[in-house]
Protein backbone atom coordinates (compact mmCIF):
# COMPACT_ATOMS: atom_id res chain seq x y z
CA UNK A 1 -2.65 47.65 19.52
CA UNK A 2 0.81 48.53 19.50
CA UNK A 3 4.25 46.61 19.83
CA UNK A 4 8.01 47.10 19.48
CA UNK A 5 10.76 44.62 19.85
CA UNK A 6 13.51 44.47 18.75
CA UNK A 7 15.88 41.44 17.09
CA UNK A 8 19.80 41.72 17.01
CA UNK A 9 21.11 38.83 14.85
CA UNK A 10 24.62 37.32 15.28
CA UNK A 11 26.15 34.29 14.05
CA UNK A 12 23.58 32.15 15.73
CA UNK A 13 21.02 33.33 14.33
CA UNK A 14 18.86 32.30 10.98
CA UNK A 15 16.32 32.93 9.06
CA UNK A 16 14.06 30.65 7.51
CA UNK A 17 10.73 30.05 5.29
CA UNK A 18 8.23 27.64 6.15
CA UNK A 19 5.64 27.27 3.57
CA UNK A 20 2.61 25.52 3.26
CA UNK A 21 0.04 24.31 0.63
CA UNK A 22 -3.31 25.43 2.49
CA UNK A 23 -2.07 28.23 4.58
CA UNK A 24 -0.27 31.63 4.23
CA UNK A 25 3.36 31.12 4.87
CA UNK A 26 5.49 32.16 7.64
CA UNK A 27 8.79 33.56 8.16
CA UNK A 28 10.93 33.24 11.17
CA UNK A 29 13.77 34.55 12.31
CA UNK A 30 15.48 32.35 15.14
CA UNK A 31 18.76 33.45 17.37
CA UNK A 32 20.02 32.15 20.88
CA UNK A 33 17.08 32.69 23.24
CA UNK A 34 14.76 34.89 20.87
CA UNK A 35 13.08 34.11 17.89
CA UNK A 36 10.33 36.64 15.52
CA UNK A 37 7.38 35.28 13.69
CA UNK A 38 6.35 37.15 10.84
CA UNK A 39 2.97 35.60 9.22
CA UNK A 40 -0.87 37.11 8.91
CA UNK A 41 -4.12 35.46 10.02
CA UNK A 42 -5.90 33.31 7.25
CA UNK A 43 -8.57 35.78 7.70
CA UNK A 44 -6.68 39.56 6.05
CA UNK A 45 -7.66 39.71 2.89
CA UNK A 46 -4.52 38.67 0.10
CA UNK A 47 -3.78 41.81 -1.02
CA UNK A 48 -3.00 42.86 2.23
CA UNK A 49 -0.90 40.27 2.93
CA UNK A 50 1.00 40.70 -0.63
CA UNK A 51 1.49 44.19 0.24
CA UNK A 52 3.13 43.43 3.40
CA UNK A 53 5.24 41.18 2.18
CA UNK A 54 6.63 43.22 -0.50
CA UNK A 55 7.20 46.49 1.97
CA UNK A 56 9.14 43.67 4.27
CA UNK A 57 11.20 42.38 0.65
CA UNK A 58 11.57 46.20 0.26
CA UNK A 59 12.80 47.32 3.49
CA UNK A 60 15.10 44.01 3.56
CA UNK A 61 17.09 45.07 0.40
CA UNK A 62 17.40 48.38 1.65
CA UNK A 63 18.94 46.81 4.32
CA UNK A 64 21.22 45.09 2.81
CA UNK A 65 22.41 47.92 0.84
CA UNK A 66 22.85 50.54 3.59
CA UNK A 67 25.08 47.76 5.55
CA UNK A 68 26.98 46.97 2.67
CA UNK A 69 27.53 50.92 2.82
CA UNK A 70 28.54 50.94 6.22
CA UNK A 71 30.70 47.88 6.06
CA UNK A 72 32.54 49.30 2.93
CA UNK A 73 32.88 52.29 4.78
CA UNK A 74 35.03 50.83 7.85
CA UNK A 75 39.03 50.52 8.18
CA UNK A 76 39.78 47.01 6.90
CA UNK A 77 40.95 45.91 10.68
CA UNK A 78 37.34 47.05 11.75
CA UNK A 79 35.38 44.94 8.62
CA UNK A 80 35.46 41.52 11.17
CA UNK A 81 34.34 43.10 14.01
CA UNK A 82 31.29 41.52 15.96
């Protein structure tokens, strides 16, 4: 099986954690008309899910510091744009 979508946040959008005490959590991220579920069935096995999660936590700071690059990068008049 095979999917691809893809999520552009703005200032609408958020991201949030919703964690419970006899499940796996699950992470959403919510904007105006779309939203992304990120979670794994009960039934993977832990490590699976741990290793997931960290390649997400990964990917997310890398993220973060490649836009801080880029936003460092632009003219000061271009820093707000949106």
């Amino acid at each position: 099986m095979s999917a691809s979508m893809s999520f552009y946040a703005d200032a609408d959008s958020h991201v949030r954690l919703h964690r419970y005490t006899e499940r796996v959590p699950i992470l959403t991220l919510n904007g105006r008309d779309h939203s992304l579920t990120i979670s794994a069935f009960d039934r993977t096995p832990m490590a699976d899910h741990l290793a997931f999660a960290k390649a997400l936590a990964t990917a997310a700071a890398n993220y973060l510091t490649a836009l801080e690059t880029y936003a460092a990068a632009l003219p000061a008049a271009d820093s707000d744009r949106g």
